[in-house]
C-alpha atoms as a PDB file:
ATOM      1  CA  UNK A   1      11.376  -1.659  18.709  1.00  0.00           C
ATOM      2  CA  UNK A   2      13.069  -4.004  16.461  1.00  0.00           C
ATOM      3  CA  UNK A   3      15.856  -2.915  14.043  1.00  0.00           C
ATOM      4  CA  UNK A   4      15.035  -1.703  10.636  1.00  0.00           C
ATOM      5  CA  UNK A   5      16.897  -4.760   8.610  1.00  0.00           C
ATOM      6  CA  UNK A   6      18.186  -3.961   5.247  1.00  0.00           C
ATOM      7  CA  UNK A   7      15.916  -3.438   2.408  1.00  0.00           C
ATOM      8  CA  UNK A   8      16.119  -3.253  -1.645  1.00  0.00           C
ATOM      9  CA  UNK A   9      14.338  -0.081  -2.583  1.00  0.00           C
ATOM     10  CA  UNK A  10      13.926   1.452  -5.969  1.00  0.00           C
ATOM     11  CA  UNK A  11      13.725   4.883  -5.675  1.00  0.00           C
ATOM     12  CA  UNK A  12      12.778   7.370  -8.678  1.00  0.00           C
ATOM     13  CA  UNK A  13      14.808   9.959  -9.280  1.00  0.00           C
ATOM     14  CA  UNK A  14      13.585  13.621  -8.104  1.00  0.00           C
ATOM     15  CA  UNK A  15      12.815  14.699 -11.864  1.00  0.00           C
ATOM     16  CA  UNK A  16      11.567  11.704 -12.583  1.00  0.00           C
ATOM     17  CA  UNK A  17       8.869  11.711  -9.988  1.00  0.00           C
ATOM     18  CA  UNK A  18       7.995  15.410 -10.487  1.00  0.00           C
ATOM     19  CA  UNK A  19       7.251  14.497 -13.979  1.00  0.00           C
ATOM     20  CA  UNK A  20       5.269  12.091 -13.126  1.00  0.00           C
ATOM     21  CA  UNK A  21       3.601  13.864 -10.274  1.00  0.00           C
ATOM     22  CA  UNK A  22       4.687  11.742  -7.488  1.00  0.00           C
ATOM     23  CA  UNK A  23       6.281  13.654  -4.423  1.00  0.00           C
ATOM     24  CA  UNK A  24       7.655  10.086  -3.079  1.00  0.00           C
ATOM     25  CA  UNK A  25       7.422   6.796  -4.683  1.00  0.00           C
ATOM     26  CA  UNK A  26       9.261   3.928  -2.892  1.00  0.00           C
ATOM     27  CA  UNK A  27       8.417   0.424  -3.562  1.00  0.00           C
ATOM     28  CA  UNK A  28      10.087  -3.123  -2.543  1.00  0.00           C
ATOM     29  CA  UNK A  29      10.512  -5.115  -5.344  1.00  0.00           C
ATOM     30  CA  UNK A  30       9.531  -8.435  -4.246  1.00  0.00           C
ATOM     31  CA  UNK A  31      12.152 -10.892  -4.580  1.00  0.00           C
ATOM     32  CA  UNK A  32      10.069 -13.522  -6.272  1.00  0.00           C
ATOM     33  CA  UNK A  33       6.335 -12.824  -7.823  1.00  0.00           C
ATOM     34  CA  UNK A  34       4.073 -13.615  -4.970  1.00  0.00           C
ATOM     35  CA  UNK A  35       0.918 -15.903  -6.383  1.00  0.00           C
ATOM     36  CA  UNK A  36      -2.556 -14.657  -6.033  1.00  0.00           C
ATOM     37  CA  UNK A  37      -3.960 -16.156  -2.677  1.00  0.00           C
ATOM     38  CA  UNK A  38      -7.367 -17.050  -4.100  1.00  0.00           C
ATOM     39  CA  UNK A  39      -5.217 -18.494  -7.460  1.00  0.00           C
ATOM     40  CA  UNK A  40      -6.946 -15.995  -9.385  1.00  0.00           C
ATOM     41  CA  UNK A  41      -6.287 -12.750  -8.914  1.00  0.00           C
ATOM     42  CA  UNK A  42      -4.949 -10.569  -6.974  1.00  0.00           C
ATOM     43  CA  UNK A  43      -7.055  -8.730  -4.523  1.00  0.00           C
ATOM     44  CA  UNK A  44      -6.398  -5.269  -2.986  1.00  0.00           C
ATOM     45  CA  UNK A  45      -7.442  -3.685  -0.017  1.00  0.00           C
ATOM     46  CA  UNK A  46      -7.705  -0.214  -0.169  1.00  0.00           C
ATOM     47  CA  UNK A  47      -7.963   1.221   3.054  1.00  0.00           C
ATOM     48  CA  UNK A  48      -8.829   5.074   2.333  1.00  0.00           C
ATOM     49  CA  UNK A  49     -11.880   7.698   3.598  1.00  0.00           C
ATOM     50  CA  UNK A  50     -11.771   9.656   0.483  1.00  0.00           C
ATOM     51  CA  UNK A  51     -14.943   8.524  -1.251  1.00  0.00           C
ATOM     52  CA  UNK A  52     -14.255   9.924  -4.702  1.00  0.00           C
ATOM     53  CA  UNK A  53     -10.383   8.655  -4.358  1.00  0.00           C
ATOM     54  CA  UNK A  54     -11.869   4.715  -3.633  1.00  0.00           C
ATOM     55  CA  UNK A  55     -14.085   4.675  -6.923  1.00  0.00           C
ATOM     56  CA  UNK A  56     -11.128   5.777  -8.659  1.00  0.00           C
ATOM     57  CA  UNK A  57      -8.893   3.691  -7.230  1.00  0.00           C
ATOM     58  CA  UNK A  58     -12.025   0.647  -7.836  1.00  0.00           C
ATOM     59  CA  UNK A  59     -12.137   1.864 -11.532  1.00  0.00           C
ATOM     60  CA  UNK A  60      -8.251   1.974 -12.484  1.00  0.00           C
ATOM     61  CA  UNK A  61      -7.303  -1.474 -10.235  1.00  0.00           C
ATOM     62  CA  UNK A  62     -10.549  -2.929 -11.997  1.00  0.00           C
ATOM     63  CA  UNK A  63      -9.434  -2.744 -15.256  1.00  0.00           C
ATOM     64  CA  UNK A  64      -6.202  -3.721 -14.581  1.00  0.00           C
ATOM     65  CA  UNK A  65      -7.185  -6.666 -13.315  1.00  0.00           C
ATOM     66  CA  UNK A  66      -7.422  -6.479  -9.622  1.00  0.00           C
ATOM     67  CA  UNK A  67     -10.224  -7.280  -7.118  1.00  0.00           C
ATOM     68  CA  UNK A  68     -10.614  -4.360  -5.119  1.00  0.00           C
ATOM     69  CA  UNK A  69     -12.136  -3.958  -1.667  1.00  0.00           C
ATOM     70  CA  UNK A  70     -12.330  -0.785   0.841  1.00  0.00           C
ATOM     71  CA  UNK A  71     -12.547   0.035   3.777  1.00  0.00           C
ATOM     72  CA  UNK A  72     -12.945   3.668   4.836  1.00  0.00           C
ATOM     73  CA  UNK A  73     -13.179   3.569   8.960  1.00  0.00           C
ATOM     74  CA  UNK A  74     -11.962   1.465  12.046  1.00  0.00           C
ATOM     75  CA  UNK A  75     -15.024  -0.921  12.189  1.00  0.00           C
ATOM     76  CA  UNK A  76     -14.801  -1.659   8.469  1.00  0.00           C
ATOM     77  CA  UNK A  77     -11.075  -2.117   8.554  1.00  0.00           C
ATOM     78  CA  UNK A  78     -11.682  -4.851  11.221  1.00  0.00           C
ATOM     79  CA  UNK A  79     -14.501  -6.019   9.092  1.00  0.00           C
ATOM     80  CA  UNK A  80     -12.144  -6.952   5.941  1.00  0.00           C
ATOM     81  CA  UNK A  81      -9.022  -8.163   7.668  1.00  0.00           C
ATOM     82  CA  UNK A  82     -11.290 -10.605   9.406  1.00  0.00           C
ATOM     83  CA  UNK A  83     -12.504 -11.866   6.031  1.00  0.00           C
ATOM     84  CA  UNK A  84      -9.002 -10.779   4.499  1.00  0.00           C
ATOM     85  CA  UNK A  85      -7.710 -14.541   3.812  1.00  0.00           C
ATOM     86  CA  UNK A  86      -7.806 -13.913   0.020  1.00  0.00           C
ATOM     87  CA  UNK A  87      -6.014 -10.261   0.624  1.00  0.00           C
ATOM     88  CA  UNK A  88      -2.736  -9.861  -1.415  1.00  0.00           C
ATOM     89  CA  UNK A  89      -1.492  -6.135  -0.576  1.00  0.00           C
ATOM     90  CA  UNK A  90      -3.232  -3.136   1.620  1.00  0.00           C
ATOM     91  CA  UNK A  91      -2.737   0.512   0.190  1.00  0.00           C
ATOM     92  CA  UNK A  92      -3.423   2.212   3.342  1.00  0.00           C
ATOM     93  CA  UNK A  93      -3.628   5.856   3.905  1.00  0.00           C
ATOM     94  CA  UNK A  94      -2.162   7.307   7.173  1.00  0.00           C
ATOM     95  CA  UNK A  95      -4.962  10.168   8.129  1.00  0.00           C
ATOM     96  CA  UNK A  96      -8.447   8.287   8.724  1.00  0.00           C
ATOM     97  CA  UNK A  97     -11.108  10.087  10.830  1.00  0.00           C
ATOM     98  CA  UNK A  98     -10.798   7.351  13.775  1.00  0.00           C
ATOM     99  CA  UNK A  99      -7.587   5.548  13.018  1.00  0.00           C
ATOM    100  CA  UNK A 100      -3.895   6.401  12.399  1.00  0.00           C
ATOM    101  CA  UNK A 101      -2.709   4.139   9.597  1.00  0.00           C
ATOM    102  CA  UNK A 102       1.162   3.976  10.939  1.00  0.00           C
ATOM    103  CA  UNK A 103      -0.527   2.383  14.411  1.00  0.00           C
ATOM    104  CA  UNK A 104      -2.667   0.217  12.117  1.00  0.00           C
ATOM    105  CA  UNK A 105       0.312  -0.815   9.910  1.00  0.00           C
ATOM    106  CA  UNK A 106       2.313  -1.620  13.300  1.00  0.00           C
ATOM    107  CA  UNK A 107      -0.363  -3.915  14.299  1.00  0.00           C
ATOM    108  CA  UNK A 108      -0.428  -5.464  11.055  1.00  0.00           C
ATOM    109  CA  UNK A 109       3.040  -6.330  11.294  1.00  0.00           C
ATOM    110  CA  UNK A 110       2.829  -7.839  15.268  1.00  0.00           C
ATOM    111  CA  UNK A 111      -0.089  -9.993  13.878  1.00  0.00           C
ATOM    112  CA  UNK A 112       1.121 -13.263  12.261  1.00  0.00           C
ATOM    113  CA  UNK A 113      -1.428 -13.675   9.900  1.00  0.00           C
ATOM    114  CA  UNK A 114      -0.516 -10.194   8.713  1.00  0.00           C
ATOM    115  CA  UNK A 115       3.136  -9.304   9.382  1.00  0.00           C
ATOM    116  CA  UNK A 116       4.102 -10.499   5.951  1.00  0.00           C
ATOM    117  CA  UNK A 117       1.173  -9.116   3.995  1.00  0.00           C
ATOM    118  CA  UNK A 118       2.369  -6.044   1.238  1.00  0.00           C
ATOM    119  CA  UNK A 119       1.594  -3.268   2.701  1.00  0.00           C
ATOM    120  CA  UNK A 120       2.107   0.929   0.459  1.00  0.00           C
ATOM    121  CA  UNK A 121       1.246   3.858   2.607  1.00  0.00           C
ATOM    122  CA  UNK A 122      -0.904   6.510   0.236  1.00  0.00           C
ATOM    123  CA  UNK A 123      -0.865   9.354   2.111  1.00  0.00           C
ATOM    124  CA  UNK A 124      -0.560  13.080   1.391  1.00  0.00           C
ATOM    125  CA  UNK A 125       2.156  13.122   4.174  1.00  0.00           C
ATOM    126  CA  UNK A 126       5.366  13.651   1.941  1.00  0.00           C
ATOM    127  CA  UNK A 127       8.124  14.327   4.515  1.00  0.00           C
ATOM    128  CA  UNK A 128      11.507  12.786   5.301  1.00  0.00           C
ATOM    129  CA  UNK A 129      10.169  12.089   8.840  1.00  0.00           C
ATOM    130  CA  UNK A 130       6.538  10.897   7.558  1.00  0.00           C
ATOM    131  CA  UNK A 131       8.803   8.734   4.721  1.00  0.00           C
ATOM    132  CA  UNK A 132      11.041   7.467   7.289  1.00  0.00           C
ATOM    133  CA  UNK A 133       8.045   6.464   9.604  1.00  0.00           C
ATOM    134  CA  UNK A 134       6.445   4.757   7.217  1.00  0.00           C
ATOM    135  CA  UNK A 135       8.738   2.531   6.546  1.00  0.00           C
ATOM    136  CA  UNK A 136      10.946   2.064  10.113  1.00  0.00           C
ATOM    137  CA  UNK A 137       6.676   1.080  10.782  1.00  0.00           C
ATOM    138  CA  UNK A 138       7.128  -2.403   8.111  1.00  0.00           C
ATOM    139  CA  UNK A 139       5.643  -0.633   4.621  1.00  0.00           C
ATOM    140  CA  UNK A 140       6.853  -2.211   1.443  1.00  0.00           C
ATOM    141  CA  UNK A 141       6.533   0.752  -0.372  1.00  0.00           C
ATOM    142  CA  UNK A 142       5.096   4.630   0.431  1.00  0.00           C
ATOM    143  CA  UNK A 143       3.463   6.769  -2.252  1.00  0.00           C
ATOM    144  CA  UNK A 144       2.678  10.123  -1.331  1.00  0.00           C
ATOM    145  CA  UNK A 145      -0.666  12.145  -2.766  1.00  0.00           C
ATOM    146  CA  UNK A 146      -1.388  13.670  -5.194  1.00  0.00           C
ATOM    147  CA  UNK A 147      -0.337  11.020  -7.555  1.00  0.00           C
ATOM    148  CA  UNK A 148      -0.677   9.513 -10.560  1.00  0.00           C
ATOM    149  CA  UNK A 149      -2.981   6.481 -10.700  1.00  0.00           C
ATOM    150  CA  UNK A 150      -0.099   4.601 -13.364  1.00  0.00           C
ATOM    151  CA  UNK A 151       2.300   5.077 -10.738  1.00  0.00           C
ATOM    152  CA  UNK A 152       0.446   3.720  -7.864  1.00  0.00           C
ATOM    153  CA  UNK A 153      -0.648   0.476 -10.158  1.00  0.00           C
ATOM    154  CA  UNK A 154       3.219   0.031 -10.958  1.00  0.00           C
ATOM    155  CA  UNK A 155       3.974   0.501  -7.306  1.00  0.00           C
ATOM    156  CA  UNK A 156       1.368  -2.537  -6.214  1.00  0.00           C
ATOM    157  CA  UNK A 157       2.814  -4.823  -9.224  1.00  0.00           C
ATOM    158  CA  UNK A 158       6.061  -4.279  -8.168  1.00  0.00           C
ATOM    159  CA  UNK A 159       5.979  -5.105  -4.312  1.00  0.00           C
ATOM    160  CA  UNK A 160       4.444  -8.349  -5.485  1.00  0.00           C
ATOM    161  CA  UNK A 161       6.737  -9.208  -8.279  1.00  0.00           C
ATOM    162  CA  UNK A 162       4.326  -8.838 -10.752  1.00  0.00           C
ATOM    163  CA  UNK A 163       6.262  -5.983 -12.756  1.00  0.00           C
ATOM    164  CA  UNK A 164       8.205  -7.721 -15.314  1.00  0.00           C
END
């Protein structure tokens, strides 16, 4: 396993993210804004089983600009990372009925065309040890459910530089 190299991470404070009804919100602040791949806009993956979570998450990313795409299984995860040229970020949720998203975001990570792509677990698993997982696994940023929709757009903007 390689070594977890040093990382910039914005944490909100405790009150902060109870107020806002985040659990844990960590994000990477890219270091530079990273430029739509398809030059214009950015587009989304959202890689989540919860059908009445991906039309909200379709809706909110929508209208703030985004192209969103899902995927809600193993075969249609496959499916859109084979077409994913034009992908700028995955949100990726860790419990899917036939796929663990930590193994998935390890494989992203081995895979060259992949082990640089943005990558925020959305998960309900709020631990120090599901935390800590997440990100010794490669994720730019890990945002724990229930949350608040704001948040998560601020999260995606953020780990692609997009947020000032």
């Amino acid at each position: 396993m390689k070594p977890i190299r040093a990382l910039k991470w914005r944490v909100t404070e405790t009150a902060q993210l109870e107020k806002s009804g985040f659990l844990v919100n960590l994000a990477r602040r890219a270091s530079a804004r990273i430029p739509p791949r398809n030059k214009t806009k950015y587009v989304v993956l959202a890689i989540e089983d919860d059908a009445a979570l991906r039309a909200l998450l379709g809706d909110i990313f929508g209208r703030a600009g985004y192209e969103v795409r899902f995927a809600s299984n193993l075969a249609e995860i496959n499916a859109a990372l084979k077409r994913g040229e034009e992908l700028d970020i995955i949100l990726l949720d860790v419990t899917l009925p036939d796929a663990n998203g930590l193994d998935l975001l390890v494989r992203l990570r081995k895979h060259p065309r992949f082990e640089k792509l943005p990558v925020i677990m959305m998960t309900a698993k709020s631990s120090a040890k599901d935390v800590s997982a997440g990100l010794a696994a490669g994720a730019d940023g890990y945002v724990s459910k229930p949350f608040q929709m704001s948040g998560l757009v601020k999260a995606v903007a953020m780990v692609l530089g997009n947020d000032t």
